[in-house]
Protein backbone atom coordinates (compact mmCIF):
# COMPACT_ATOMS: atom_id res chain seq x y z
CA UNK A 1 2.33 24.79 -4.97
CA UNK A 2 4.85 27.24 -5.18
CA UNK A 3 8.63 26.52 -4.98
CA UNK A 4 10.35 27.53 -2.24
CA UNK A 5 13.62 27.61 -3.47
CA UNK A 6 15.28 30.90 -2.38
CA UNK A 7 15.62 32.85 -5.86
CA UNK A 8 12.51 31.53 -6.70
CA UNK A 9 10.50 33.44 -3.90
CA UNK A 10 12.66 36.69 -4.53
CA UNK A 11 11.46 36.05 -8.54
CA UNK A 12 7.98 35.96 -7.30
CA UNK A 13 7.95 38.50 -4.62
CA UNK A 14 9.10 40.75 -7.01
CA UNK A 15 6.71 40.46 -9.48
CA UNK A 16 3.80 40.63 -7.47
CA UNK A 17 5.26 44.15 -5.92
CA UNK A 18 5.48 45.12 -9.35
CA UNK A 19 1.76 45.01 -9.27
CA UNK A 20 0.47 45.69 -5.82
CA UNK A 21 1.65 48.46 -2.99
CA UNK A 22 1.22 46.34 0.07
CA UNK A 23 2.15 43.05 0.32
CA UNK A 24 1.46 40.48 3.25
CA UNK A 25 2.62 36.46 3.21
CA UNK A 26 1.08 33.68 5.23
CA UNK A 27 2.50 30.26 4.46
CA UNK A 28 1.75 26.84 7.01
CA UNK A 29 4.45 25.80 9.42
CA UNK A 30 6.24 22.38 8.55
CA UNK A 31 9.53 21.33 6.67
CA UNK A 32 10.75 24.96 5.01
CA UNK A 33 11.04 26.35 8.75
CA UNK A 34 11.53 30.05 9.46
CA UNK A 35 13.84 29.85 6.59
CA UNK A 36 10.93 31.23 4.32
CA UNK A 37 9.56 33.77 6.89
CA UNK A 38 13.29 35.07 7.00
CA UNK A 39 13.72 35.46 3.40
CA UNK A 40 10.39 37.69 3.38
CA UNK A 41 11.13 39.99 6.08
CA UNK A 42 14.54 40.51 4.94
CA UNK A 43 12.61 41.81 1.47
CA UNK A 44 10.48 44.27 3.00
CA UNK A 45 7.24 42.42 3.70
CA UNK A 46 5.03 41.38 6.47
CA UNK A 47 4.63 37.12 6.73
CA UNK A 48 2.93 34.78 9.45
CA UNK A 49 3.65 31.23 9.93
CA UNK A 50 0.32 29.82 10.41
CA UNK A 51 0.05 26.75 12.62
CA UNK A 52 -2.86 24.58 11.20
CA UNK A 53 -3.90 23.38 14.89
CA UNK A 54 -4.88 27.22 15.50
CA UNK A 55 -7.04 27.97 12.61
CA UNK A 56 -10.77 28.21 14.06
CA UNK A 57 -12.86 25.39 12.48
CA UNK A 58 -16.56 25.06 11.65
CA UNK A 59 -18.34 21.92 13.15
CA UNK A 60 -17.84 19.31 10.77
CA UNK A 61 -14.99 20.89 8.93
CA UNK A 62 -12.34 17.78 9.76
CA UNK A 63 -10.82 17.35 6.80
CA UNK A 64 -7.61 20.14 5.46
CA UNK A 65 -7.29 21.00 2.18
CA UNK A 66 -5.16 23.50 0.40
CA UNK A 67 -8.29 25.45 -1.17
CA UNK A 68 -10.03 25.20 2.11
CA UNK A 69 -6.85 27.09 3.90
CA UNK A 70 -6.38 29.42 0.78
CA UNK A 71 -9.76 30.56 1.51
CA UNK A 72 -9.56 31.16 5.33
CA UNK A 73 -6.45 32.38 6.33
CA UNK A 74 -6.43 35.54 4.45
CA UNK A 75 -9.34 36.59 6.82
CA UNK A 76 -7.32 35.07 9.62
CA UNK A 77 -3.92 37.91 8.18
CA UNK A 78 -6.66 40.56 8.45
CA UNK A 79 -8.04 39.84 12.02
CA UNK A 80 -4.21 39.88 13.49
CA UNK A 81 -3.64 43.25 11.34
């Protein structure tokens, strides 16, 4: 979990352009609103809210879990790019 306290994500999103060119930020929709996605795009950086009810699922794939999502929506970022 990462905190999503406002100079925390500047703290990290620095940081991690310190190491890479391009950066691009996908977090799910729920209680930090479009407060988040704000923050990002004000810094330079491309984000998506993700709605879980829109990510394709397997057959059989019911339950959600954090590594599950962590796994499939960076191919999701790539297919909108």
């Amino acid at each position: 979990m990462i905190d999503s306290a406002p100079d925390a994500v500047e703290r990290l999103i620095a940081k991690l352009a310190k190491r890479h060119r391009d950066l691009a930020f996908c977090y799910e929709a729920g209680p930090t609103g479009y407060g988040l996605h704000r923050q990002i795009t004000r810094l330079g950086h491309d984000c998506i809210v993700v709605a879980p009810s829109l990510i394709p699922k397997r057959p059989g794939e019911r339950v959600k879990t954090n590594r599950r999502d962590a796994l499939t929506w960076p191919s999701c970022i790539v297919q909108e790019s």
